[in-house]
Protein backbone atom coordinates (compact mmCIF):
# COMPACT_ATOMS: atom_id res chain seq x y z
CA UNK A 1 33.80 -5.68 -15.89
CA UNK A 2 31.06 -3.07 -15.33
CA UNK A 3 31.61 -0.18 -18.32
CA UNK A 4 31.14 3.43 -17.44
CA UNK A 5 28.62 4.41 -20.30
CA UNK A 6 24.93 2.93 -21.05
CA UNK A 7 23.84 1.60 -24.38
CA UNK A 8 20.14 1.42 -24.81
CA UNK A 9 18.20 -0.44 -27.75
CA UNK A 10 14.94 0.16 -29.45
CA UNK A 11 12.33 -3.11 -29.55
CA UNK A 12 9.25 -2.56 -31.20
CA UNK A 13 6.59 -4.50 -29.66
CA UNK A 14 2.92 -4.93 -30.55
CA UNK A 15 1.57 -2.04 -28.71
CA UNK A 16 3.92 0.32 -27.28
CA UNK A 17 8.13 0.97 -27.53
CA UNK A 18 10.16 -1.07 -24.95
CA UNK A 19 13.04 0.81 -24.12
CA UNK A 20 16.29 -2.03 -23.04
CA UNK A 21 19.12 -0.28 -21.16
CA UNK A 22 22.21 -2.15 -20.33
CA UNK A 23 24.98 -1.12 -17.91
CA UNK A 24 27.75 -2.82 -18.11
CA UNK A 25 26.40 -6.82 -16.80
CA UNK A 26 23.26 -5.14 -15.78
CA UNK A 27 19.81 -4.07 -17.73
CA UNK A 28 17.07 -2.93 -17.17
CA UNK A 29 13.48 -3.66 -19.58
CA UNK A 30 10.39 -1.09 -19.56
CA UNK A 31 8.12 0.24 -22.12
CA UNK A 32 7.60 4.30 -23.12
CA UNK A 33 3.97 4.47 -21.72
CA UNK A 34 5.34 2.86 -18.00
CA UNK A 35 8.34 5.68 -18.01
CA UNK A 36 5.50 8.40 -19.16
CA UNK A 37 2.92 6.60 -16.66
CA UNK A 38 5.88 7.00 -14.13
CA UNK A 39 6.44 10.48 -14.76
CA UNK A 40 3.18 11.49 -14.79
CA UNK A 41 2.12 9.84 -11.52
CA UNK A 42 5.33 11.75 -9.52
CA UNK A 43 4.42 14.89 -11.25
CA UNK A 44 0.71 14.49 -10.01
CA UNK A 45 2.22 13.31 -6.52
CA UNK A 46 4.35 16.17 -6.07
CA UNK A 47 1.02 18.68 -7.25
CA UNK A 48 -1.16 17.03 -4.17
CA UNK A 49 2.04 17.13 -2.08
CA UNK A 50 2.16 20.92 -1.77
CA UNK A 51 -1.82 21.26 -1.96
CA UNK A 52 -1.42 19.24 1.31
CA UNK A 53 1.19 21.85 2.97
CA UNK A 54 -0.55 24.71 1.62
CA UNK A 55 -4.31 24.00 2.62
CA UNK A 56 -6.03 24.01 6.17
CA UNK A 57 -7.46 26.90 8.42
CA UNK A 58 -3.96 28.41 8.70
CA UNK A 59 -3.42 29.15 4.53
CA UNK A 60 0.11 28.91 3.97
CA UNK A 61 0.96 31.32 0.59
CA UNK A 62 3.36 29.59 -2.09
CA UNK A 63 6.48 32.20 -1.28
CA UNK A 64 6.26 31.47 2.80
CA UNK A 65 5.68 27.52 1.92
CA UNK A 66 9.23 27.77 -0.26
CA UNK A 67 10.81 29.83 2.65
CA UNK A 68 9.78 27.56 5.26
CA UNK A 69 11.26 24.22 3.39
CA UNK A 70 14.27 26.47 3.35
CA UNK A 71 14.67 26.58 6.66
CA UNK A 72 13.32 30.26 6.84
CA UNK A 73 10.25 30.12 8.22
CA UNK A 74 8.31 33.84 8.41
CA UNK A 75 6.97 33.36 11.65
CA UNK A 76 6.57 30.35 14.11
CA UNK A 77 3.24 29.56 13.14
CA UNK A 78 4.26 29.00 9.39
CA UNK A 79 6.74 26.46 10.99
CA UNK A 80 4.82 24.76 13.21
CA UNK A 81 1.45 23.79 10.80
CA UNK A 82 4.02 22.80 7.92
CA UNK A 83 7.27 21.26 9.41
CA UNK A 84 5.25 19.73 12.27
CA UNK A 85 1.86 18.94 11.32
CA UNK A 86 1.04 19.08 7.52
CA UNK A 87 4.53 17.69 6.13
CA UNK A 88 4.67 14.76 8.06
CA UNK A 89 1.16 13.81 7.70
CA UNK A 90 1.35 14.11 3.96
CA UNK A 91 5.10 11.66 3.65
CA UNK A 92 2.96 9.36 5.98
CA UNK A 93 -0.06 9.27 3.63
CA UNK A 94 2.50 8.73 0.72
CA UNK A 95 3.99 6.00 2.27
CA UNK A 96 1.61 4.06 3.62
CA UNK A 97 -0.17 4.18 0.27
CA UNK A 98 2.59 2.94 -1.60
CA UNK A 99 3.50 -0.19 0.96
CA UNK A 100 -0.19 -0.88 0.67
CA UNK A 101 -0.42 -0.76 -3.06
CA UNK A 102 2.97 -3.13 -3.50
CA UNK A 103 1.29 -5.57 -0.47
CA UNK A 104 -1.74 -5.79 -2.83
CA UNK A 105 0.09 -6.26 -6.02
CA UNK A 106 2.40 -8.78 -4.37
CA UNK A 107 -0.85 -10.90 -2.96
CA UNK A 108 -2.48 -10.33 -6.05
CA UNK A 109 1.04 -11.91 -8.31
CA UNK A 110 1.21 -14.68 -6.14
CA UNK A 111 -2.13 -16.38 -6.01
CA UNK A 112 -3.15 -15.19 -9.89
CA UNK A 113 -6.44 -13.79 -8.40
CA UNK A 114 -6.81 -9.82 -8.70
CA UNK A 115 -9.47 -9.93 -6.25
CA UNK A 116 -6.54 -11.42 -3.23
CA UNK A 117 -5.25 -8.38 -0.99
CA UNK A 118 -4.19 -8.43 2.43
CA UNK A 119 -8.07 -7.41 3.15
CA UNK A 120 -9.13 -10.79 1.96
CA UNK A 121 -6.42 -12.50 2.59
CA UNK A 122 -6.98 -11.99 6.53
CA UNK A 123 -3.55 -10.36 6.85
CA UNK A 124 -5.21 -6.76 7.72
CA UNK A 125 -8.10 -8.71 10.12
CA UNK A 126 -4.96 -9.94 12.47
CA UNK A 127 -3.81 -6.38 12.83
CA UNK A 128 -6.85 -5.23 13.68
CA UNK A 129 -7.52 -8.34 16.34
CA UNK A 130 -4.17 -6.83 17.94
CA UNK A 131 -5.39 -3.68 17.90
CA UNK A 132 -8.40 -4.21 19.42
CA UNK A 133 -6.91 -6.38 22.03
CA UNK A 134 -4.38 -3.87 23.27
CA UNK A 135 -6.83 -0.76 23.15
CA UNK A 136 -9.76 -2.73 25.00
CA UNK A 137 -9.19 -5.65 26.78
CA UNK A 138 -4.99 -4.52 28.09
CA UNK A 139 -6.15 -1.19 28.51
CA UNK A 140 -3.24 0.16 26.04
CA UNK A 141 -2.57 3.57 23.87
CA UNK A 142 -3.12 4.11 20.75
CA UNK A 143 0.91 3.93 20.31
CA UNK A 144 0.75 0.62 21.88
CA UNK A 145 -2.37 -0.77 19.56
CA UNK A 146 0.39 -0.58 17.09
CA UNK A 147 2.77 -2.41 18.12
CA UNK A 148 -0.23 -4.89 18.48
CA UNK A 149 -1.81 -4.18 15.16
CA UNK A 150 2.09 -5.62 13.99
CA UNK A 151 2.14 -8.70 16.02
CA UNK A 152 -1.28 -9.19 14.52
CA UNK A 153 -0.36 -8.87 10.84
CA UNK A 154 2.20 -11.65 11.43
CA UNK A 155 0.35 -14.11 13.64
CA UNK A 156 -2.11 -13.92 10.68
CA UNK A 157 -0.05 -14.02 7.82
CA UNK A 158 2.21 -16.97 9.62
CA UNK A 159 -1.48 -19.10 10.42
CA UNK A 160 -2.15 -18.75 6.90
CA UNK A 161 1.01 -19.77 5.59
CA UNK A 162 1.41 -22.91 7.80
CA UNK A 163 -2.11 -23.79 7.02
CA UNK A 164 -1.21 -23.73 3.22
CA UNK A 165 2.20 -24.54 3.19
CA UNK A 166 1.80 -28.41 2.45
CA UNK A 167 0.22 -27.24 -0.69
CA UNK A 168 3.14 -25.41 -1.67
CA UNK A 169 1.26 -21.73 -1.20
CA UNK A 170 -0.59 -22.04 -4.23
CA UNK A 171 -2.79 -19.51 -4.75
CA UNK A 172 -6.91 -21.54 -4.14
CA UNK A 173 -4.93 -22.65 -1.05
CA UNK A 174 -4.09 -19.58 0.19
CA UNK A 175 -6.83 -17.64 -0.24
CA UNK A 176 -9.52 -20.06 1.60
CA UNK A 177 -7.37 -20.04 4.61
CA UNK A 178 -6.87 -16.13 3.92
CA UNK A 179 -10.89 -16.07 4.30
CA UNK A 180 -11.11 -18.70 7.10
CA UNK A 181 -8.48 -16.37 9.19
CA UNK A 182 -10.04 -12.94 7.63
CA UNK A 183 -13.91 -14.46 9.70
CA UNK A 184 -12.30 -15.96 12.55
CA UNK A 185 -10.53 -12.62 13.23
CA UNK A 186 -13.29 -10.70 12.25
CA UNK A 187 -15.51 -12.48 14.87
CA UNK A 188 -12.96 -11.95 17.95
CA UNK A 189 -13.13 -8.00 16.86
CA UNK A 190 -17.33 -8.11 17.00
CA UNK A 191 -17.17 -9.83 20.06
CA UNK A 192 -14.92 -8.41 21.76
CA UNK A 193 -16.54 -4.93 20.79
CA UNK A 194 -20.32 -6.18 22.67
CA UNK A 195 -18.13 -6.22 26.15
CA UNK A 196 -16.69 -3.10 26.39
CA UNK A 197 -18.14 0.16 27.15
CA UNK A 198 -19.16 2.52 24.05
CA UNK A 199 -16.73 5.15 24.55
CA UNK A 200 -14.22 2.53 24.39
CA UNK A 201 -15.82 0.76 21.32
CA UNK A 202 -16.11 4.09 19.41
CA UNK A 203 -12.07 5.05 20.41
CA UNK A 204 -11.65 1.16 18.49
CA UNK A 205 -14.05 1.69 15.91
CA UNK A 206 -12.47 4.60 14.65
CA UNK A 207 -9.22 3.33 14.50
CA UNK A 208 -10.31 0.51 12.50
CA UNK A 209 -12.06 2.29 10.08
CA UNK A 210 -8.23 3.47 9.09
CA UNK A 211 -6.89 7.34 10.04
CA UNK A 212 -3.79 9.69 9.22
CA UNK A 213 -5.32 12.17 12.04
CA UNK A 214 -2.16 12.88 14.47
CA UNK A 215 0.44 11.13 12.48
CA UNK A 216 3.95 12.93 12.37
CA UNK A 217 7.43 12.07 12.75
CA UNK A 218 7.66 9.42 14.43
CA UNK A 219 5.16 7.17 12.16
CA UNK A 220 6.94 8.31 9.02
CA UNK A 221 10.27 6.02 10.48
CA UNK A 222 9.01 2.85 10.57
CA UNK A 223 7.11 3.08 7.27
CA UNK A 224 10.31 4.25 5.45
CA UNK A 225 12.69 1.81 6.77
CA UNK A 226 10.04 -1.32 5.45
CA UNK A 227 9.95 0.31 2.20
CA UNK A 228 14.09 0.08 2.61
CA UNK A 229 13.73 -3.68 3.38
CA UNK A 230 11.08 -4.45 0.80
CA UNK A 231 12.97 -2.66 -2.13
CA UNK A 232 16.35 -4.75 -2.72
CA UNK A 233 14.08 -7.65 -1.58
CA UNK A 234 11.85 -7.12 -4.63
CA UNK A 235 14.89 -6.08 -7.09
CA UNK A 236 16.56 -8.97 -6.34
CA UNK A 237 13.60 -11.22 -6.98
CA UNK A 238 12.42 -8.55 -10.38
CA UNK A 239 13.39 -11.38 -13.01
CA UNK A 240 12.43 -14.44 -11.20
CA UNK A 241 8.68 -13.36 -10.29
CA UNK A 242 8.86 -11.95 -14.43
CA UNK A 243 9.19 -15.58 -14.94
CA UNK A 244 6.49 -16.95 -12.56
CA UNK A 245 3.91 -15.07 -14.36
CA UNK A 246 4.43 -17.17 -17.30
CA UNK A 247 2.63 -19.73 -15.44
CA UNK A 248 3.87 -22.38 -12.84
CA UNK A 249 5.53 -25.27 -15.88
CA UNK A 250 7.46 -22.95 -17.60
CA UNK A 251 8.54 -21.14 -14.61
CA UNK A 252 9.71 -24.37 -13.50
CA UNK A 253 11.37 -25.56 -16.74
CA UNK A 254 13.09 -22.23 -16.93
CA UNK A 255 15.30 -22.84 -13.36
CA UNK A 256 12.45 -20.47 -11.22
CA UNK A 257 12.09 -21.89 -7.31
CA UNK A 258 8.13 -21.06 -7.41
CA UNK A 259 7.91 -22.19 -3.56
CA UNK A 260 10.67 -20.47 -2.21
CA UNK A 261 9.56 -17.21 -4.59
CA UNK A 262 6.29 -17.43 -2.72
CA UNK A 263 7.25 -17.38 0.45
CA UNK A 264 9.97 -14.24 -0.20
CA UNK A 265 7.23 -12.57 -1.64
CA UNK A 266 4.59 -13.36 0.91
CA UNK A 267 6.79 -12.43 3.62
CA UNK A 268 7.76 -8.92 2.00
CA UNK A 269 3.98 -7.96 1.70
CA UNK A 270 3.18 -8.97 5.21
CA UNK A 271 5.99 -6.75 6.59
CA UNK A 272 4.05 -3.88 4.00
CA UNK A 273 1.03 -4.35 5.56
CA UNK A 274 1.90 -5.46 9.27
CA UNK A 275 3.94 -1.60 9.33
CA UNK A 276 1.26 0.22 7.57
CA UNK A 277 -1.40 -0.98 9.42
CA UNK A 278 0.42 -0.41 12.73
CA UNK A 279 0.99 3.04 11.23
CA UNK A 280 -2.47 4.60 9.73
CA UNK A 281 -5.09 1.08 10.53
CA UNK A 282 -6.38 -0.57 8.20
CA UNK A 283 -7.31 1.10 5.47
CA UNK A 284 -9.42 -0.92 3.24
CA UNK A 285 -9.25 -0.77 -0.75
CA UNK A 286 -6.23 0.73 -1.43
CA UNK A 287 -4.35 -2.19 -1.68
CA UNK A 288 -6.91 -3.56 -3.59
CA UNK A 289 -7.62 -1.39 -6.31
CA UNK A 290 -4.25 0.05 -6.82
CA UNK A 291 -2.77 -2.80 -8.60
CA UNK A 292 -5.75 -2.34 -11.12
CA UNK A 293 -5.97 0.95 -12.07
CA UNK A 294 -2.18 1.06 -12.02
CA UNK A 295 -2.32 -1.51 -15.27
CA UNK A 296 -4.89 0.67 -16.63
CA UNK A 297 -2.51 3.26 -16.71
CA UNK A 298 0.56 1.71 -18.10
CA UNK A 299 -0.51 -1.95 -19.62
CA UNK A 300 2.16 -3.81 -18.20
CA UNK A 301 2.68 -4.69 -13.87
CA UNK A 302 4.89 -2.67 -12.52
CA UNK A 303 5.27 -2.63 -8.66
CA UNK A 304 6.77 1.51 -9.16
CA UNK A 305 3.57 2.43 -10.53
CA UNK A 306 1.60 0.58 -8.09
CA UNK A 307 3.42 2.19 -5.38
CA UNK A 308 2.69 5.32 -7.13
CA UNK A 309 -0.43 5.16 -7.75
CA UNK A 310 -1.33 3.74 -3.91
CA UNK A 311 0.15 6.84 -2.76
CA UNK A 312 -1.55 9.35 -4.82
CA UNK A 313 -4.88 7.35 -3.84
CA UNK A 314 -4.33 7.73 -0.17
CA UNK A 315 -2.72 11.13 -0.27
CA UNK A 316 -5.63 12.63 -2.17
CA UNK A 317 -7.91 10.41 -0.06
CA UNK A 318 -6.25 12.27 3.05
CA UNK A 319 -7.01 15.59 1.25
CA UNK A 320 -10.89 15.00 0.61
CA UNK A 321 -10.96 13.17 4.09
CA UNK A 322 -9.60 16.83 5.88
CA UNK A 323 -11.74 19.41 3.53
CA UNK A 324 -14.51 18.42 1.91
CA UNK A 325 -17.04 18.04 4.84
CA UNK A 326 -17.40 20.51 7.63
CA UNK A 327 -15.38 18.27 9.67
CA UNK A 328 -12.61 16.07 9.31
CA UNK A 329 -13.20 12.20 8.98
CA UNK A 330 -11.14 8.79 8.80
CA UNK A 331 -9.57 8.73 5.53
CA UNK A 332 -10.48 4.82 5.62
CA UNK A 333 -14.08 6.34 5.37
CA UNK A 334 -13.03 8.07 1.72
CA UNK A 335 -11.09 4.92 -0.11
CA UNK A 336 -14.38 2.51 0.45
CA UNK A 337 -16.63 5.10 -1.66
CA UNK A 338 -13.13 5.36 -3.74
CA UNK A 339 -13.12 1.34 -3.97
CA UNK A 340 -16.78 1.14 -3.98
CA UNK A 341 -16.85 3.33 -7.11
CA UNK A 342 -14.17 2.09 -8.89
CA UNK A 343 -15.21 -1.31 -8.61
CA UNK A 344 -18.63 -0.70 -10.38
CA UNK A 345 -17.31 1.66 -12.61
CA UNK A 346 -15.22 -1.90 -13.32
CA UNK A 347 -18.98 -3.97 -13.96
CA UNK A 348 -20.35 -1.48 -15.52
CA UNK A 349 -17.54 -1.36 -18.09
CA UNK A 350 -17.57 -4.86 -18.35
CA UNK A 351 -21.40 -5.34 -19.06
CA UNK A 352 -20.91 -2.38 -22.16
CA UNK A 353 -18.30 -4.62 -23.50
CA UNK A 354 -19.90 -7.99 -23.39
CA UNK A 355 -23.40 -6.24 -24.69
């Protein structure tokens, strides 16, 4: 029987406080610095949030911002750049960051190599082979290029999961038929791009380079109701993939279906990726380095703060992409310097320590 209060207990562990609540038949296990982490990264969120509703030609003040979200706008203008335009784009940003970030964290869990992402994985190449097939060669929308970009995402991730599946998805496996897909599809996209026009091939180009430019309502849908999907998914499968990281005996000896665990979790990121994708393109590095600087923050993997910190990544990234050159440009363009600097910030740090 479930009890109506909570009773929490106080472990002290080597480096930080782990706080263990208990409701009734269920608890829950996390550490002081990931519930300040936590904190800290919505606060932040919340901060770039309005910055995004508040800057742009048309400067919204703070008092007509709080009327508008109301649902007493001060004129129609007011309503139109924050309701329709700046609100949307900024919820999409947010939640394409954070399925990215979980999609990378998941990839990155399963095949114990925190270089694996749906980037190298080939998962993000398929999308953009559908993509590129629906926008040059069947003459399609950008709309429809997403609905390709999707059915590319899963043609990939389902190629490299056959391919590996003998092996029973472990993780070498998987990420050499990741690669093998990621060239194959990258060499349909090249070649396809050297028979098409150039105003065609620049309309493709920029969409793979990864944009939030023109997203509203209508993308935010889709992204929210995969993030539905993925979260009981991943609850449910919280203490079992706890397990798995203790390595693939114990989590064996300890009752843990590693296989079947694989392929849940698999599936779950490719549904992150195959919707965001479809959504925004594919934006590169921010499923990579999300995981990464998410643990830097908090010392422990947590897929809340990955999600978290993805979307504060991409939302800022959206930000910089919109106002800090004379024009606007893909916000794809802004997370590879982001990546590209956070990665030798990485081997830089690494050659201090080892000198």
């Amino acid at each position: 029987m479930i009890s109506s209060h909570a009773v929490a207990d106080h472990a002290l562990t080597s480096d930080d406080r782990v706080i263990r609540s208990r409701y009734g038949t269920w608890s829950m296990r996390y550490s002081k610095r990931t519930a300040i982490t936590t904190a800290a990264l919505v606060g932040l969120l919340a901060v770039v949030l309005v910055a995004s509703l508040l800057l742009g030609e048309y400067r919204v003040s703070p008092a007509a911002l709080i009327d508008t979200l109301l649902g007493d706008p001060p004129n129609r203008l007011t309503d139109f750049f924050v309701l329709t335009r700046r609100l949307p784009r900024a919820l999409v940003a947010i939640t394409v960051g954070a399925a990215l970030a979980v999609s990378g964290s998941l990839f990155q869990s399963t095949t114990r190599n925190p270089l694996a992402g749906p980037d190298m994985l080939g998962v993000s190449h398929g999308a953009s082979v559908g993509a590129v097939v629906v926008i040059l060669v069947l003459g399609g929308s950008l709309t429809q290029a997403a609905v390709g970009a999707a059915i590319g995402a899963v043609v990939a991730a389902a190629l490299i999961l056959l391919i590996s599946a003998r092996s029973g998805l472990q993780g070498v496996q998987l990420i050499l038929s990741g690669i093998a897909i990621a060239a194959m599809a990258t060499a349909i996209v090249d070649y396809i791009l050297t028979q098409v026009f150039v105003a065609s091939a620049t309309t493709a180009q920029a969409w793979l380079i990864g944009s939030l430019q023109g997203r509203g309502w209508d993308h935010l849908w889709p992204m929210l109701i995969a993030l539905v999907i993925a979260a009981p998914i991943l609850a449910a499968t919280s203490a079992a993939s706890r397990l798995s990281a203790l390595g693939e005996s114990v989590s064996v000896t300890l009752g843990v279906r590693t296989v079947g665990l694989r392929w849940v979790l698999i599936g779950v990121a490719t549904l992150l990726v195959a919707v965001a994708v479809a959504v925004a393109g594919p934006i590169a590095f921010v499923a990579l380095v999300s995981p990464h600087i998410a643990y830097a923050l908090a010392r422990t993997r947590s897929l809340v703060v990955s999600a978290l910190t993805g979307a504060t990544i991409l939302a800022v990234s959206d930000l910089i992409a919109q106002y800090s050159l004379p024009g606007p440009i893909p916000v794809g363009a802004v997370t590879v310097v982001i990546g590209g600097v956070f990665f030798l910030w990485l081997l830089l740090a690494g050659g201090r320590r080892r000198g």
